[in-house]
Protein backbone atom coordinates (compact mmCIF):
# COMPACT_ATOMS: atom_id res chain seq x y z
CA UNK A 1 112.36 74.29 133.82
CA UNK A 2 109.82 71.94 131.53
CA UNK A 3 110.74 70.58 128.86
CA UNK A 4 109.35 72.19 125.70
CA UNK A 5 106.99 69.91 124.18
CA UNK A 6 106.91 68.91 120.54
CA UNK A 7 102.90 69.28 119.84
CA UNK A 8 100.82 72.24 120.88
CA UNK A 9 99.58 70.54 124.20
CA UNK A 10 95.90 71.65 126.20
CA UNK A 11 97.15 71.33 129.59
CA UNK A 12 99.81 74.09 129.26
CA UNK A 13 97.35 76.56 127.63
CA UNK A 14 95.05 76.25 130.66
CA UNK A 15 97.40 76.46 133.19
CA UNK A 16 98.82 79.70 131.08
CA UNK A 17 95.77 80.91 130.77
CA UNK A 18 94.30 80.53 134.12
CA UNK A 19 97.66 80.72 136.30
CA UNK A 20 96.82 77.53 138.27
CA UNK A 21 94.70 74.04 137.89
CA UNK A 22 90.92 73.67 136.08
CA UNK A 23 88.94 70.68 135.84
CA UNK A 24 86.32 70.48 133.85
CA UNK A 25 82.84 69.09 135.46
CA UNK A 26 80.48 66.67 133.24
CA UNK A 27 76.82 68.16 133.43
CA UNK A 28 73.95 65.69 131.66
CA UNK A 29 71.18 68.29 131.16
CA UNK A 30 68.86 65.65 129.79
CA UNK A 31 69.70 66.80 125.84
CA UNK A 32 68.75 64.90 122.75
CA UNK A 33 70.24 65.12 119.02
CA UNK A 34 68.66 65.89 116.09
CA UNK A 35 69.64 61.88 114.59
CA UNK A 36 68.08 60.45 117.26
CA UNK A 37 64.48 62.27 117.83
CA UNK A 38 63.52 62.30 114.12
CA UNK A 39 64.23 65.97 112.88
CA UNK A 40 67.47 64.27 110.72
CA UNK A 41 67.30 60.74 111.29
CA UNK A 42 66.46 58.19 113.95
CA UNK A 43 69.13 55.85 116.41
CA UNK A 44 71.82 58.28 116.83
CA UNK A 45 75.54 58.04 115.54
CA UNK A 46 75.66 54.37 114.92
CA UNK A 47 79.12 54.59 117.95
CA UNK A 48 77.41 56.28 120.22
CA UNK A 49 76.25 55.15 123.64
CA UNK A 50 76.83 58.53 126.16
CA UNK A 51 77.33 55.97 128.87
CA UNK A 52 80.37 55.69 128.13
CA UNK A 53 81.51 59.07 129.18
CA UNK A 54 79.41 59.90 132.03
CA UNK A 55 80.49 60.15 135.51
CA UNK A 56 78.15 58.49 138.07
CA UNK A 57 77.39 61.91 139.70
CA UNK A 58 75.98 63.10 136.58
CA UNK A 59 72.66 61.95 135.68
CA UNK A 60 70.20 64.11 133.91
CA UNK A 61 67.52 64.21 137.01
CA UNK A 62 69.22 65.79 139.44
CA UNK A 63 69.22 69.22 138.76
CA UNK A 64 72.25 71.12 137.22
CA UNK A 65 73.76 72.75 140.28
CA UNK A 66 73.73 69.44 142.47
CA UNK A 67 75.15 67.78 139.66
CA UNK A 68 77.94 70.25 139.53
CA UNK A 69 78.05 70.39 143.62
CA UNK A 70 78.58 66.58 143.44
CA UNK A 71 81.25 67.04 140.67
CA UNK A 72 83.42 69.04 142.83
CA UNK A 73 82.74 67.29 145.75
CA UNK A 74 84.44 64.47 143.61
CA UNK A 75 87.43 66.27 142.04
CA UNK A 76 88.55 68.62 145.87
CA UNK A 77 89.34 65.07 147.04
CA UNK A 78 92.30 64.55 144.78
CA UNK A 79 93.42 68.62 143.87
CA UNK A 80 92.74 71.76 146.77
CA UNK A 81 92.86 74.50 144.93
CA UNK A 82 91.30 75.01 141.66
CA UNK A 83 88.67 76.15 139.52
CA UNK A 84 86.12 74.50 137.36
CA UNK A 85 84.31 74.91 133.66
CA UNK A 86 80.91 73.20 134.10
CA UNK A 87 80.84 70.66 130.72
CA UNK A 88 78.11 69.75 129.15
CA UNK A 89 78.55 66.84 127.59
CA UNK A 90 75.91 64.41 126.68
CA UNK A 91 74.06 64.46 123.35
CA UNK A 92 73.99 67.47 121.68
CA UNK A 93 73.76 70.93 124.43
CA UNK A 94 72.35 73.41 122.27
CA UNK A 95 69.49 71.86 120.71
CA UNK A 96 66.89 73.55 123.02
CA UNK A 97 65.03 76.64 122.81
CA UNK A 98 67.37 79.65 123.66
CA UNK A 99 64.97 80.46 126.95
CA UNK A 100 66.10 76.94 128.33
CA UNK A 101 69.60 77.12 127.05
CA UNK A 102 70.16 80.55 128.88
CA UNK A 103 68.28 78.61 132.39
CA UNK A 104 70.90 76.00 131.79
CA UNK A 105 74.18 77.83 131.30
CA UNK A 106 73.35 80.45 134.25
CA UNK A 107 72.43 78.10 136.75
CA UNK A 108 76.17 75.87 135.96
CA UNK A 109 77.73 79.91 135.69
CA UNK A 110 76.17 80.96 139.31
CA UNK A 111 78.29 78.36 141.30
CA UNK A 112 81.33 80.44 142.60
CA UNK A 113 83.59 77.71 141.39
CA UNK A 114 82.86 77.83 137.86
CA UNK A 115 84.48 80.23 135.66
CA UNK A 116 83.24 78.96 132.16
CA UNK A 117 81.46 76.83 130.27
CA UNK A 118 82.51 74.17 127.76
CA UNK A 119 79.62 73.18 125.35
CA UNK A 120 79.74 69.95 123.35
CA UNK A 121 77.26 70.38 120.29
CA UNK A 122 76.78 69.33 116.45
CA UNK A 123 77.82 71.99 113.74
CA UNK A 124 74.20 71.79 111.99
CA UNK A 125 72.52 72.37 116.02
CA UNK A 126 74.04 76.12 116.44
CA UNK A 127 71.73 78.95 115.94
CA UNK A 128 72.87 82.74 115.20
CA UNK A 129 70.27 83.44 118.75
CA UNK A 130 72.88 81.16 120.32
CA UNK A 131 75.79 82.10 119.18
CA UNK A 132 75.17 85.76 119.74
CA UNK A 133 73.72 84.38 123.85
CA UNK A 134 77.19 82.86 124.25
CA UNK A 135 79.15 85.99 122.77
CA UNK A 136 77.44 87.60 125.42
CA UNK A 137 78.21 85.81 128.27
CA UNK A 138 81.91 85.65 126.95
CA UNK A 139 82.43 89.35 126.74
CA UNK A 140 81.72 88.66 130.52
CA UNK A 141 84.89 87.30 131.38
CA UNK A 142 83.32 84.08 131.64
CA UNK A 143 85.31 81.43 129.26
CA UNK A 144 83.13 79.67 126.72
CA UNK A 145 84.40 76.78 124.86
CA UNK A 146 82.19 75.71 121.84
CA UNK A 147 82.87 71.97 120.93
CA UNK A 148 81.55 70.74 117.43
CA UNK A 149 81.55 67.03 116.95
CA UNK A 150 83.11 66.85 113.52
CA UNK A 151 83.92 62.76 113.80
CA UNK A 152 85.23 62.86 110.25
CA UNK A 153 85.84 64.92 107.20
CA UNK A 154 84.74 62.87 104.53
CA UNK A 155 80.32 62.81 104.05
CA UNK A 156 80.54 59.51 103.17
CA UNK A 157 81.55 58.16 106.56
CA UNK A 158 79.28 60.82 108.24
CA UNK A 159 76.66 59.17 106.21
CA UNK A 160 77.97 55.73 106.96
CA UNK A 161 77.48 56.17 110.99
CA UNK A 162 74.21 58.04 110.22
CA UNK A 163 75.53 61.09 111.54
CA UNK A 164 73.20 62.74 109.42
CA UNK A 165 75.44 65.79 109.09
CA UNK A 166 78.08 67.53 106.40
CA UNK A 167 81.47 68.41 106.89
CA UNK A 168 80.33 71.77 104.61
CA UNK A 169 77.68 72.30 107.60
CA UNK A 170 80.71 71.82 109.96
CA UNK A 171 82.28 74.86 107.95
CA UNK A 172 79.97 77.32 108.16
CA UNK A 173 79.12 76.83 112.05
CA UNK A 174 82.86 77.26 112.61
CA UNK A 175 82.65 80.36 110.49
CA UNK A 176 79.90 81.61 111.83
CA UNK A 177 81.32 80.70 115.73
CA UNK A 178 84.66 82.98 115.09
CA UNK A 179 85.31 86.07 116.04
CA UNK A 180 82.69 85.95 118.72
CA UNK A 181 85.64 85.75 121.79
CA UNK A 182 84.55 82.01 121.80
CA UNK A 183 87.12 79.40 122.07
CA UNK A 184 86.18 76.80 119.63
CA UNK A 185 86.89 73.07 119.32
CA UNK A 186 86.98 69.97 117.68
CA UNK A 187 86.16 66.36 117.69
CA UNK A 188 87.57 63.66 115.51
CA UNK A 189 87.10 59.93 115.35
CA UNK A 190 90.11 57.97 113.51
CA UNK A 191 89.62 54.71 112.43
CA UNK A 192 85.43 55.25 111.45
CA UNK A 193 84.57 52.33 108.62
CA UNK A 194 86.30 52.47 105.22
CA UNK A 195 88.42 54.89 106.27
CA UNK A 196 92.18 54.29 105.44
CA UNK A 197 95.17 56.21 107.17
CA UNK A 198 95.36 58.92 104.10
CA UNK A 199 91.51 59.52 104.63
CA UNK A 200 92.55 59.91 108.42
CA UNK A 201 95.36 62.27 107.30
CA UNK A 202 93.32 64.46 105.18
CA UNK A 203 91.32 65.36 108.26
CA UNK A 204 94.23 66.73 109.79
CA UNK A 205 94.93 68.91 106.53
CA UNK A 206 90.78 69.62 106.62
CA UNK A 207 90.65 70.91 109.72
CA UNK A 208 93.78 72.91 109.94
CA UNK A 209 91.74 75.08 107.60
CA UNK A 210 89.03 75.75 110.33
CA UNK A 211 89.31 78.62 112.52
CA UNK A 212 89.67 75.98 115.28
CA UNK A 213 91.20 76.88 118.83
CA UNK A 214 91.93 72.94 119.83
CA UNK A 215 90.81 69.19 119.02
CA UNK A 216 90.02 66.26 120.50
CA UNK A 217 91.49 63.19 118.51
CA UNK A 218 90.48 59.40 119.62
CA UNK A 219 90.70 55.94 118.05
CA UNK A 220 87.36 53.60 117.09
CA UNK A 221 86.32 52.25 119.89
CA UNK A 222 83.20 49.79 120.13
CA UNK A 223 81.10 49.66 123.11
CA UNK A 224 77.68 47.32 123.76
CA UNK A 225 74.43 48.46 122.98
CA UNK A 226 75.36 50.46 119.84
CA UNK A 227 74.38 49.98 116.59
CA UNK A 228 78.11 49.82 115.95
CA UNK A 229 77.99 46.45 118.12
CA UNK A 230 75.54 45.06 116.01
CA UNK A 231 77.52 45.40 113.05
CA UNK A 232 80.93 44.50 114.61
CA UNK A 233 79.61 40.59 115.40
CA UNK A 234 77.41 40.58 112.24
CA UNK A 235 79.54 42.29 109.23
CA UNK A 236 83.57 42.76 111.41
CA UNK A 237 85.05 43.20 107.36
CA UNK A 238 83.41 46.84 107.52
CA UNK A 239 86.15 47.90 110.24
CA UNK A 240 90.22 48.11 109.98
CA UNK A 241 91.64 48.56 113.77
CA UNK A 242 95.01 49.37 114.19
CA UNK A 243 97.26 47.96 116.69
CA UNK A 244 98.53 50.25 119.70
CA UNK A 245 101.82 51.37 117.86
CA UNK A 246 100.35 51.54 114.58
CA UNK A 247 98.31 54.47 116.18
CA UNK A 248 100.74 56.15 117.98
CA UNK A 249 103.11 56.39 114.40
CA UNK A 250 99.07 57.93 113.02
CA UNK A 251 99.04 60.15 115.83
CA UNK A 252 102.42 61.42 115.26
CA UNK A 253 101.73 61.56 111.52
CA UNK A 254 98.83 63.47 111.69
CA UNK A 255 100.10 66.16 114.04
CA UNK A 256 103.05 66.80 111.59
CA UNK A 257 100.78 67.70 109.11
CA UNK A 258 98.28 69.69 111.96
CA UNK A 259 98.12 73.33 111.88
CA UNK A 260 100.88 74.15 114.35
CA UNK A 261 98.28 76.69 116.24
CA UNK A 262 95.82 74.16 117.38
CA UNK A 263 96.26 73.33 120.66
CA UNK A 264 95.27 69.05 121.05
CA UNK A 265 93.51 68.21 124.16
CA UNK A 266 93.24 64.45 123.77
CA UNK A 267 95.33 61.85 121.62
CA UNK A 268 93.17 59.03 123.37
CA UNK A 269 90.12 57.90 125.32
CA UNK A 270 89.41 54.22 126.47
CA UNK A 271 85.80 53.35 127.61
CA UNK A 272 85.31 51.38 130.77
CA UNK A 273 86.05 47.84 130.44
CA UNK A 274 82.07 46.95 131.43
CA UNK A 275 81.33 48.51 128.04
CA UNK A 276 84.37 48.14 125.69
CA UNK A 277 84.54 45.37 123.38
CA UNK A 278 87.05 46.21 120.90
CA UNK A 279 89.83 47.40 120.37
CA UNK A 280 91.56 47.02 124.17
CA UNK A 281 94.58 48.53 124.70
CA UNK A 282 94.32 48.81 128.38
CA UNK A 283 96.07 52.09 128.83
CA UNK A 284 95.38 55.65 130.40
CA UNK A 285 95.20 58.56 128.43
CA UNK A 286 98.19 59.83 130.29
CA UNK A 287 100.40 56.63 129.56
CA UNK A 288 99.38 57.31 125.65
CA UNK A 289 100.07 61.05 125.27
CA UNK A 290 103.59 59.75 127.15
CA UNK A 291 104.27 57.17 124.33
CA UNK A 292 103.08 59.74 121.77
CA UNK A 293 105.59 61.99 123.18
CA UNK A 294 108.36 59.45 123.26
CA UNK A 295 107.66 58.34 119.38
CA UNK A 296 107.70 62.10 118.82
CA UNK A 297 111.20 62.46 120.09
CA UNK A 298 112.93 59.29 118.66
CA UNK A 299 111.47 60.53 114.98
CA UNK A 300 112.58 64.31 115.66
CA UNK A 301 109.04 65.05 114.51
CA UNK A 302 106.87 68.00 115.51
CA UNK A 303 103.19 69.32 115.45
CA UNK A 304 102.92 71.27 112.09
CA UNK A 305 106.64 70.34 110.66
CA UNK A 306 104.19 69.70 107.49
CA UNK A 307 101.18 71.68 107.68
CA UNK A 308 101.09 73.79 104.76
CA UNK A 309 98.37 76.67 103.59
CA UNK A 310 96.02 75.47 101.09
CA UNK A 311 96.04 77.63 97.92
């Protein structure tokens, strides 16, 4: 019998939920974001360079269903039997026109395969038209996971990595998301500039107040050709990195004080080494959730032992 875990882990919802393996395949639909073409700001999140997280098989100009053939085609070599949520990932994947959106979404939904979508968007890019499109599809059967890339709680780091957003706009998408049978998550950078680890553990107390189904948590990481890299070489005093166990005692800080109902899908996430050039702790994300787990264990601690209700 497994072992119960200490922390509300992803992997164990899905296979719950689904009775057997799903991988998720990475779609590039050939999106934008509002920071980068002008509507909010120009250059994008000062970290950001989405070559960093996507595959080789997915390149915006080949069309969405090859993309996803291809992605299968990659993932059936190493598991038989499962199913797949098509992911789209780069940029921000609902600032289009609903027509296009709904092209999108049905031609990832029409492979046999794929039994959901998972969505990766900002909180100010989510129109009612949208969300009402997606409650639609989800009162399908088909499972929709809505992904809002908080980064941080605190405006002035958003404004810091010219994210050009609010956390208060991150509120009221997630308010306006819930109750739509959607299965809403979370992103969260720790370690952004001028943030210290009581700023990072306030975000854990922040979101725990959002009607959020599971989160995403990485470190700082910079990669090359980012305005981030810039900034490293010229001005390194804007950034604080922690070493490796320094962020696995964070990690198991800020999960004590996490909302004991979010599920966490990611503790970790290292870039490839042709693009990372700080920090490098050379690990998996499966050898860091282990020594998460371990440092869990040795300080009896658990996800939500101090999560308490705001007033």
């Amino acid at each position: 019998m497994e072992k119960q875990k200490r922390y509300n882990d992803f992997s164990s919802f899905i296979r719950k939920k689904f009775n057997g393996r799903v991988q998720k395949v990475s779609i590039d639909a050939g999106f934008t974001c509002p920071n980068k073409d002008g509507s909010k700001g120009v250059g994008g999140c000062t970290y950001c360079n989405n070559n960093t997280f996507n595959p080789d098989y997915c390149k915006p100009i080949k069309p969405i269903k090859v993309q996803i053939k291809e992605g299968i085609e990659f993932f059936s070599k190493k598991y038989k039997a499962q199913k797949y949520l098509a992911y789209f990932q780069a940029y921000t994947n609902t600032y289009a026109p609903l027509p296009d959106l709904e092209r999108m979404y049905e031609e990832a939904l029409s492979h046999p395969d794929v039994i959901g979508l998972v969505i990766a968007t900002r909180p100010d890019s989510i129109k009612d038209e949208v969300l009402d499109y997606l409650e639609e599809l989800a009162s399908k059967g088909h499972f929709i996971k809505l992904e809002f890339g908080l980064e941080s709680t605190k405006n002035e780091t958003l404004e810091l990595i010219n994210r050009c957003q609010t956390h208060e706009e991150a509120i009221d998408a997630y308010n306006r998301s819930k109750g739509r049978g959607l299965h809403l998550g979370g992103h969260l950078i720790l370690g952004l500039p001028g943030e210290k680890k009581e700023d990072m553990l306030d975000h854990a107390r922040m979101v725990s107040e959002l009607p959020i189904n599971t989160l995403k948590i990485h470190h700082l990481q910079i990669v090359k050709h980012t305005m981030m890299a810039h900034q490293f070489k010229n001005t390194p005093e804007m950034f604080t990195f922690m070493e490796l166990e320094e962020y696995i005692d964070l990690i198991v800080d800020f999960l004590e004080l996490l909302n004991p109902n979010i599920i966490v899908e990611r503790f970790f996430s290292e870039s490839p080494a042709r693009m990372l050039i700080h920090p490098i702790y050379g690990l998996k994300n499966f050898e860091v959730k282990h020594l998460v787990e371990k440092r869990l264990e040795e300080r009896d601690a658990t996800q939500g032992r101090l999560f308490q209700i705001s007033e």
